[in-house]
Protein backbone atom coordinates (compact mmCIF):
# COMPACT_ATOMS: atom_id res chain seq x y z
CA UNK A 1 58.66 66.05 195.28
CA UNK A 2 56.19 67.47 197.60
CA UNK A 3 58.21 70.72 198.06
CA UNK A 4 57.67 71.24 194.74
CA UNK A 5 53.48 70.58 194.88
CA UNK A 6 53.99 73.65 197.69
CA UNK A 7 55.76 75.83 196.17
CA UNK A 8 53.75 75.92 192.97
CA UNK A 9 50.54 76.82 194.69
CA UNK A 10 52.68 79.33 196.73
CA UNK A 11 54.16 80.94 193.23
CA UNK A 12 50.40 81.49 191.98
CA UNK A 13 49.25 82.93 195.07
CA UNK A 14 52.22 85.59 195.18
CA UNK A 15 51.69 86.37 191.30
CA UNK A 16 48.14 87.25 191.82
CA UNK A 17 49.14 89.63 194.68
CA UNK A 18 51.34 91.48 192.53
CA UNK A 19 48.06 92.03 190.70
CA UNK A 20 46.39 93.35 193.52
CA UNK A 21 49.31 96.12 194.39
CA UNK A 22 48.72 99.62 193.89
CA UNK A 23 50.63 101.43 191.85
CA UNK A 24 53.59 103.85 192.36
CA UNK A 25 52.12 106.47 189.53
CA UNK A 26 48.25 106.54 188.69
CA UNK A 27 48.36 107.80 185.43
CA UNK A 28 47.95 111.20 186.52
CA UNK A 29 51.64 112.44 185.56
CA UNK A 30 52.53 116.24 186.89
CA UNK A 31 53.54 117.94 183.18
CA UNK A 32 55.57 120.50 185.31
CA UNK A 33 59.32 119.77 184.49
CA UNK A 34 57.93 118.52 180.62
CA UNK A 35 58.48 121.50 178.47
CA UNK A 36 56.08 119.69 175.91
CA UNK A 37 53.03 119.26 177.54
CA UNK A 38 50.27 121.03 176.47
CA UNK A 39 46.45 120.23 176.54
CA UNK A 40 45.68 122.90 173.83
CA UNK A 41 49.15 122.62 171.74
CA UNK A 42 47.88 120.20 168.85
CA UNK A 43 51.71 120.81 166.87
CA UNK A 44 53.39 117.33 166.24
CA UNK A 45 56.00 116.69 168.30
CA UNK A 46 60.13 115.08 167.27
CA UNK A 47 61.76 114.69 170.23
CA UNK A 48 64.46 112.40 170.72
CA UNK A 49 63.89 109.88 173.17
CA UNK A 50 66.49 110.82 175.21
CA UNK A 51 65.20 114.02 175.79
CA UNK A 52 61.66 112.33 176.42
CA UNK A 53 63.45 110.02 179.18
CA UNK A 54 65.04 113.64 181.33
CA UNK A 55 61.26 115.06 181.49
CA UNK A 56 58.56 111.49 181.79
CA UNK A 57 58.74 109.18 185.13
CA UNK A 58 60.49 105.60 184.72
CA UNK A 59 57.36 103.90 184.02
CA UNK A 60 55.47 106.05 181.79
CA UNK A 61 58.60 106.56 179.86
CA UNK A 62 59.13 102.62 179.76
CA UNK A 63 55.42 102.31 178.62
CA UNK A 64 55.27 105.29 176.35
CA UNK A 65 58.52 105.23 174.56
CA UNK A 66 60.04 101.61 174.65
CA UNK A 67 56.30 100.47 173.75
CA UNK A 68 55.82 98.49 177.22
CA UNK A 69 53.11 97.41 178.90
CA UNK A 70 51.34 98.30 182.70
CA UNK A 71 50.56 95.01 184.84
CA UNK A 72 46.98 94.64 184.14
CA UNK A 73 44.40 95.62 186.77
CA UNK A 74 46.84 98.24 188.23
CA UNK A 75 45.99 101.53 186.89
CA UNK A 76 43.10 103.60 188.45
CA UNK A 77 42.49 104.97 185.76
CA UNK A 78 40.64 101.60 184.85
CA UNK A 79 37.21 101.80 187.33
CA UNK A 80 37.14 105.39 187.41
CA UNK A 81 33.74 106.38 185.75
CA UNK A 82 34.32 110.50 186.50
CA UNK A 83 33.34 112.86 183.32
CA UNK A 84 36.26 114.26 181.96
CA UNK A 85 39.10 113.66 179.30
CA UNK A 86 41.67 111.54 178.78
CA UNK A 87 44.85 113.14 178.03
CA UNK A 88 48.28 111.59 176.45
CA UNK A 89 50.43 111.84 179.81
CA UNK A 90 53.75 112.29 178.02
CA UNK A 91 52.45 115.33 175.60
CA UNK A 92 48.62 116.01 176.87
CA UNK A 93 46.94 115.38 173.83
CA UNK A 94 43.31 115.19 174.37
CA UNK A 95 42.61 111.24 173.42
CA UNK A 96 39.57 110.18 175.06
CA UNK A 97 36.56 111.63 176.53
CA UNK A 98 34.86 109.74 179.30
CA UNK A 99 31.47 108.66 177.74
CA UNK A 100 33.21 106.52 175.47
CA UNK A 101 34.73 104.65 177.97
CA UNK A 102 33.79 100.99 178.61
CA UNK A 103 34.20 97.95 181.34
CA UNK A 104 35.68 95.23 179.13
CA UNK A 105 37.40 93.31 181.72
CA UNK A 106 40.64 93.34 180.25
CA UNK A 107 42.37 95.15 182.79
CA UNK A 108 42.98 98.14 181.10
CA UNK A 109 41.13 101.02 180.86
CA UNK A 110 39.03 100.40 177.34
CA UNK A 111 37.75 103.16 175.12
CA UNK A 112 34.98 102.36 172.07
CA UNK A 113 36.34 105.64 169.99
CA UNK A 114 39.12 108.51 170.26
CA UNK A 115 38.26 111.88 171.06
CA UNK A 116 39.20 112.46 166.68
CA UNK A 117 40.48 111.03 163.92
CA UNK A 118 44.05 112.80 164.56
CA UNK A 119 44.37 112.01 168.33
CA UNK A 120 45.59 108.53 167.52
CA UNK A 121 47.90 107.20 164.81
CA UNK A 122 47.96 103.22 164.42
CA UNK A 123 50.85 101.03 163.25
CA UNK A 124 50.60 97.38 162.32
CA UNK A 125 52.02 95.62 165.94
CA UNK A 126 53.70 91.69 165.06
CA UNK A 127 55.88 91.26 168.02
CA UNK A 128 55.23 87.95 170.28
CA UNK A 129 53.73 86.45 167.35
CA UNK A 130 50.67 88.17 167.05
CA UNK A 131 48.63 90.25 164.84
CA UNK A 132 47.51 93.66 166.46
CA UNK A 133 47.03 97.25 165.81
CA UNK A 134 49.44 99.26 167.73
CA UNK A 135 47.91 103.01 168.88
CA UNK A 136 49.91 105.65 169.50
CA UNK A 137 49.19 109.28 169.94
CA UNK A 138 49.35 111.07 167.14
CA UNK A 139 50.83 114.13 168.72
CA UNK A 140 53.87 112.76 170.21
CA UNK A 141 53.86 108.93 168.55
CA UNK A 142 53.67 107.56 172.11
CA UNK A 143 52.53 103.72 172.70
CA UNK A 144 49.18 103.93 173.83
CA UNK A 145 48.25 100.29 173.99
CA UNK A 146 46.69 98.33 171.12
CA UNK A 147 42.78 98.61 169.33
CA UNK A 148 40.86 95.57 168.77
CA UNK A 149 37.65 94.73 167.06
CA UNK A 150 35.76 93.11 169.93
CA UNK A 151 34.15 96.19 171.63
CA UNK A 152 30.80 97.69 171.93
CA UNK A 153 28.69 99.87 169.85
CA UNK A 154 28.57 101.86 167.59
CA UNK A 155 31.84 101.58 166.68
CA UNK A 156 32.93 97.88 167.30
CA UNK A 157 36.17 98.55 168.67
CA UNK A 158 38.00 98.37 171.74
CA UNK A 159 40.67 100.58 172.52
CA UNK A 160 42.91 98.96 175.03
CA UNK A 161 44.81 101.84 176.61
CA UNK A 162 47.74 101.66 179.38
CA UNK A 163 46.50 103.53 182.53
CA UNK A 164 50.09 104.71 183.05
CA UNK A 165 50.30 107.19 180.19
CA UNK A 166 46.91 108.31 180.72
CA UNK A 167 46.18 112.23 182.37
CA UNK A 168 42.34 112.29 183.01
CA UNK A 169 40.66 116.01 183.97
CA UNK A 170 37.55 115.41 185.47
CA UNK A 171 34.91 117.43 182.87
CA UNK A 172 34.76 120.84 185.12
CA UNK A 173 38.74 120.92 185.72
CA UNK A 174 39.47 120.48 182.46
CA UNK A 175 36.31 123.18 180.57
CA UNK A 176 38.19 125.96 183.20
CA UNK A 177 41.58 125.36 181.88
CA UNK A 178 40.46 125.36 178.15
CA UNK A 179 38.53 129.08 179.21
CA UNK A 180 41.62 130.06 180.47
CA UNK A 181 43.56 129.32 177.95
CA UNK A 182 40.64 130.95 175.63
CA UNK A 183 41.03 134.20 177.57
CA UNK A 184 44.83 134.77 177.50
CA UNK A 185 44.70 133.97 173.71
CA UNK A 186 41.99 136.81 173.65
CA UNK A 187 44.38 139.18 175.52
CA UNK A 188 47.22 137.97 173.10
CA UNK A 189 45.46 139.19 170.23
């Protein structure tokens, strides 16, 4: 009996380090060997998943495509309070911009409101016998993470996004790739 009263103090203690680990991937996924990335590229995307699962790491693909979820507190991606925009890491749809980004304390980084309307699709979530509001981007129909009416103002909601398929360009990284892009459409015309 009194192994047991150790080793269930000992079993907390080792889940909350797994908390505390840092992460193989940060969220900031290299889009080089993923023929569908595109930051600009707002065409809606029907790609198999098996395709998806030869170009996205293990865990965004886990995340993204077999609707999973990141250990909370792990991502990065949550404290970070750089300007810049959040992109869809399996497609690079913009999502988020960084001033609508919020410290909710629920372990994942938390948005108030997408970048637009058509950045994010939602779908009606009842798996583990709850009630939620899946989002998903509405690009590639990746899982996102879930919305919730608890957030700030002025919109009321909370966007509860996993870190792991999250790309964030800090503001001045991500303006020179969008003038870049501007120019060689110029040239192109």
């Amino acid at each position: 009996m009194k192994r047991f009263f150790l080793l269930v103090p000992m079993a907390a203690v080792l889940q909350f380090c797994t908390y505390s680990q840092t992460p193989k991937t940060t969220g900031m996924n290299s889009p080089k060997n993923n023929p569908h990335y595109s930051n600009t590229d707002s065409t809606k995307l029907n790609v198999a998943d098996t395709d998806w699962e030869k170009v996205l790491p293990a865990d965004v693909y886990r995340v993204a495509r077999e609707k999973g979820t990141e250990r909370p507190w792990s991502s990065p991606l949550e404290t970070i309070k750089d300007k810049g925009t959040y992109y869809c890491a399996v497609c690079g749809n913009p999502l988020f911009i960084s001033d609508t980004k919020f410290e909710s304390g629920c372990g994942w980084p938390s948005f108030y409101q997408p970048i637009s309307k058509g950045s994010v699709i939602y779908t009606p979530d009842n798996t583990y016998g709850m009630t939620r509001t899946e989002v998903q981007c509405g690009r590639c129909k990746s899982h996102l993470g879930h919305v919730f009416d608890d957030g700030p103002p002025p919109t009321g909601l909370r966007y509860c996004i996993n870190g792991v398929v999250l790309d964030f360009k800090k503001a001045q990284e991500a303006e020179k790739k969008f003038q870049n892009q501007d120019l060689k459409d110029k040239k192109n015309s």
